[in-house]
C-alpha atoms as a PDB file:
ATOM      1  CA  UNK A   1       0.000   0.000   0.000  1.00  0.00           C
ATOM      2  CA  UNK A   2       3.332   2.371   1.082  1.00  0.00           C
ATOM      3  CA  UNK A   3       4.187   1.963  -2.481  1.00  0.00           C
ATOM      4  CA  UNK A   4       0.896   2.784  -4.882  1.00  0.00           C
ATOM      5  CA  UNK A   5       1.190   5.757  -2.324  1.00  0.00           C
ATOM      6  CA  UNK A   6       5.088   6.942  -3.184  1.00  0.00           C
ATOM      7  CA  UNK A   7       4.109   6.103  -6.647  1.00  0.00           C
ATOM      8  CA  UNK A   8       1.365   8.559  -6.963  1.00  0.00           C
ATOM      9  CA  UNK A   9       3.173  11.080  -5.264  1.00  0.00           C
ATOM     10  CA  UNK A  10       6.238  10.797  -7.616  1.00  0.00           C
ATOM     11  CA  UNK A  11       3.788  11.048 -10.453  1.00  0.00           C
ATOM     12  CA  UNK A  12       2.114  13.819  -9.272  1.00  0.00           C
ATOM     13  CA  UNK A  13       5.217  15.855  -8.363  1.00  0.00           C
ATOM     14  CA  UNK A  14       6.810  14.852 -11.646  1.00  0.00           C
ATOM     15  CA  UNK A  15       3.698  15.979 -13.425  1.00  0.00           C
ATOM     16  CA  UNK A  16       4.423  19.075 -12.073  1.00  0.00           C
ATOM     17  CA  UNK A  17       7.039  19.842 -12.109  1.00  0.00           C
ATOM     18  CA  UNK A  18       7.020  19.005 -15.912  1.00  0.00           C
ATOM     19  CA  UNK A  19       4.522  21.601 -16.539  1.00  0.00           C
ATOM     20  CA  UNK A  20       6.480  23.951 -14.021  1.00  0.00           C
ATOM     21  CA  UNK A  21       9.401  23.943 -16.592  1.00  0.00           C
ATOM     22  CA  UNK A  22       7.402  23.829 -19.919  1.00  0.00           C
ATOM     23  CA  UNK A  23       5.615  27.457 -19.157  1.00  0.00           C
ATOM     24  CA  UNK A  24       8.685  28.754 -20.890  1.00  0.00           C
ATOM     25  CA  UNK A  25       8.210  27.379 -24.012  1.00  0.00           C
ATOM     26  CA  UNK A  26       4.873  27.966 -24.110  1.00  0.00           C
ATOM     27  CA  UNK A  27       5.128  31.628 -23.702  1.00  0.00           C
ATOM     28  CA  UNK A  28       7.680  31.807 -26.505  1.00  0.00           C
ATOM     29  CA  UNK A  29       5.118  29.506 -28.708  1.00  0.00           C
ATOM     30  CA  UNK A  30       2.256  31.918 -28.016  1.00  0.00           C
ATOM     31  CA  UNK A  31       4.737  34.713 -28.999  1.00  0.00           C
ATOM     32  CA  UNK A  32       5.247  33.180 -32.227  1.00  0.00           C
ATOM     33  CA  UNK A  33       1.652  32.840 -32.963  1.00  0.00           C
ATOM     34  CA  UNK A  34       0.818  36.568 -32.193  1.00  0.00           C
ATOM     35  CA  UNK A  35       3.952  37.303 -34.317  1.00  0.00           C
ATOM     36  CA  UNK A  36       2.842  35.521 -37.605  1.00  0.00           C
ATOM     37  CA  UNK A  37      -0.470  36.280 -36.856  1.00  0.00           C
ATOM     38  CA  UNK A  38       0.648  40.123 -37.003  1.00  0.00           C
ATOM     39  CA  UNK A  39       2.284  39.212 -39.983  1.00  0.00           C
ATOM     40  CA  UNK A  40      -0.128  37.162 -42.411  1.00  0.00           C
ATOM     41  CA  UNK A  41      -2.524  40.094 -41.735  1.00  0.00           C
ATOM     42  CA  UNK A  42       0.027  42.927 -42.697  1.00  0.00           C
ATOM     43  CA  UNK A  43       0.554  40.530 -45.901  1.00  0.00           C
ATOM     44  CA  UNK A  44      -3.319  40.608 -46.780  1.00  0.00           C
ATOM     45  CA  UNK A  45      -2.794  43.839 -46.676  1.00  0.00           C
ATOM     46  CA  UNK A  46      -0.237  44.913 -48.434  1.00  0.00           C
ATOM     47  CA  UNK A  47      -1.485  41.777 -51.403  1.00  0.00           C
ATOM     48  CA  UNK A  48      -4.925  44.087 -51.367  1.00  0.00           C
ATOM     49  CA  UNK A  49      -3.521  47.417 -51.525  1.00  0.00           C
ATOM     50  CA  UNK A  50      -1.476  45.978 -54.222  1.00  0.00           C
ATOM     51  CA  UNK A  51      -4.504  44.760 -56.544  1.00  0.00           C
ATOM     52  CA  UNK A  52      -5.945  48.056 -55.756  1.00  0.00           C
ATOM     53  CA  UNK A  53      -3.113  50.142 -57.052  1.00  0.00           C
ATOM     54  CA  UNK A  54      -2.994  47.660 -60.309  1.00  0.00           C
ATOM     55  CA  UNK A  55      -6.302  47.925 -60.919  1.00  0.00           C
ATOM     56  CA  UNK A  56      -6.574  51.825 -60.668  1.00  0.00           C
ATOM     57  CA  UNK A  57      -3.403  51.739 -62.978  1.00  0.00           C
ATOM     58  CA  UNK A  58      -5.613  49.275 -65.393  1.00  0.00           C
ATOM     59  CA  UNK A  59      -7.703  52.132 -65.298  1.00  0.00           C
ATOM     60  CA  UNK A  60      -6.218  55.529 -66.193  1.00  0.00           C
ATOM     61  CA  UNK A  61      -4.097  53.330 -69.321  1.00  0.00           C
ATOM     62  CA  UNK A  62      -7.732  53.325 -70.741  1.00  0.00           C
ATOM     63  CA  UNK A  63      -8.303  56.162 -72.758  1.00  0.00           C
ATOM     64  CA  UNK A  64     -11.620  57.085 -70.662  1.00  0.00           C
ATOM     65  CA  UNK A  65      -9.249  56.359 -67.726  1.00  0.00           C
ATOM     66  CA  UNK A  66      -7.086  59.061 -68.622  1.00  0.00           C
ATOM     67  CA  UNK A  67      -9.529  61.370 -69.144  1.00  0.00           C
ATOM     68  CA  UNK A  68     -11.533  60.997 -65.847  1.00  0.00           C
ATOM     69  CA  UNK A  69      -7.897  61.647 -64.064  1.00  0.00           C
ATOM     70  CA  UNK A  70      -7.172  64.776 -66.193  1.00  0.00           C
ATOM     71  CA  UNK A  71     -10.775  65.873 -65.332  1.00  0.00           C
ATOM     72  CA  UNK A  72     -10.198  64.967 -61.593  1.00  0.00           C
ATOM     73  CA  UNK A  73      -6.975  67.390 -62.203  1.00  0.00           C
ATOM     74  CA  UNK A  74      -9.199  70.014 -63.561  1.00  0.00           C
ATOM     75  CA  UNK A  75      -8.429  70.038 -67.138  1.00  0.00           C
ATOM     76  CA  UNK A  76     -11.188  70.794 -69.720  1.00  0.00           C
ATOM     77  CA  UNK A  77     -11.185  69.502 -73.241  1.00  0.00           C
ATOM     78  CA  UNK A  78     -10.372  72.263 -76.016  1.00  0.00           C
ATOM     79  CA  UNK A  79     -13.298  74.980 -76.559  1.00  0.00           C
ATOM     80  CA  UNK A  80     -15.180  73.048 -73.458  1.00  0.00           C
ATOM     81  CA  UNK A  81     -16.429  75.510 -70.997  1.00  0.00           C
ATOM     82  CA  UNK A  82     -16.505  74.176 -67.392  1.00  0.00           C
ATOM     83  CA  UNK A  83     -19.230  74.084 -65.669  1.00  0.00           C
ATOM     84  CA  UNK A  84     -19.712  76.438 -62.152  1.00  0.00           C
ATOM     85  CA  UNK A  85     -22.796  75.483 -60.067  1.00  0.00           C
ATOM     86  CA  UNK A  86     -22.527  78.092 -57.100  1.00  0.00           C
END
């Protein structure tokens, strides 16, 4: 009986003493996730802002492109009056 008793004891203090000495780890893991968490979402962003800016330059190398952008820029077409609404 003495020794199922020792035995539980020196499982339980092994136990934990095992998870005593793997919280290090653990934090460092959990560090690592946040970090390439962090990082896959700066990446999504940086892919979208990318197919935004080729898209928009898709855009103004139309020729109805270029002319919305030198409208935006506040040129007129030859003999075109612009229009004022005050």
């Amino acid at each position: 009986m003495k020794s199922a008793a020792y035995w539980i004891v020196f499982v339980v203090v092994a136990a934990s003493v095992g998870a005593y000495l793997a919280r290090e780890p653990w934090g460092r893991y959990q560090e690592e996730r946040a970090l390439a968490r962090r990082s896959t979402e700066e990446m999504k962003k940086a892919e979208a802002e990318r197919a935004q800016l080729i898209k928009q330059k898709a855009r103004y190398k139309s020729p109805a492109g270029r002319e919305e952008l030198l409208r935006e820029n506040g040129y007129t077409k030859q003999g075109e009056q612009p229009l004022n609404s005050k």
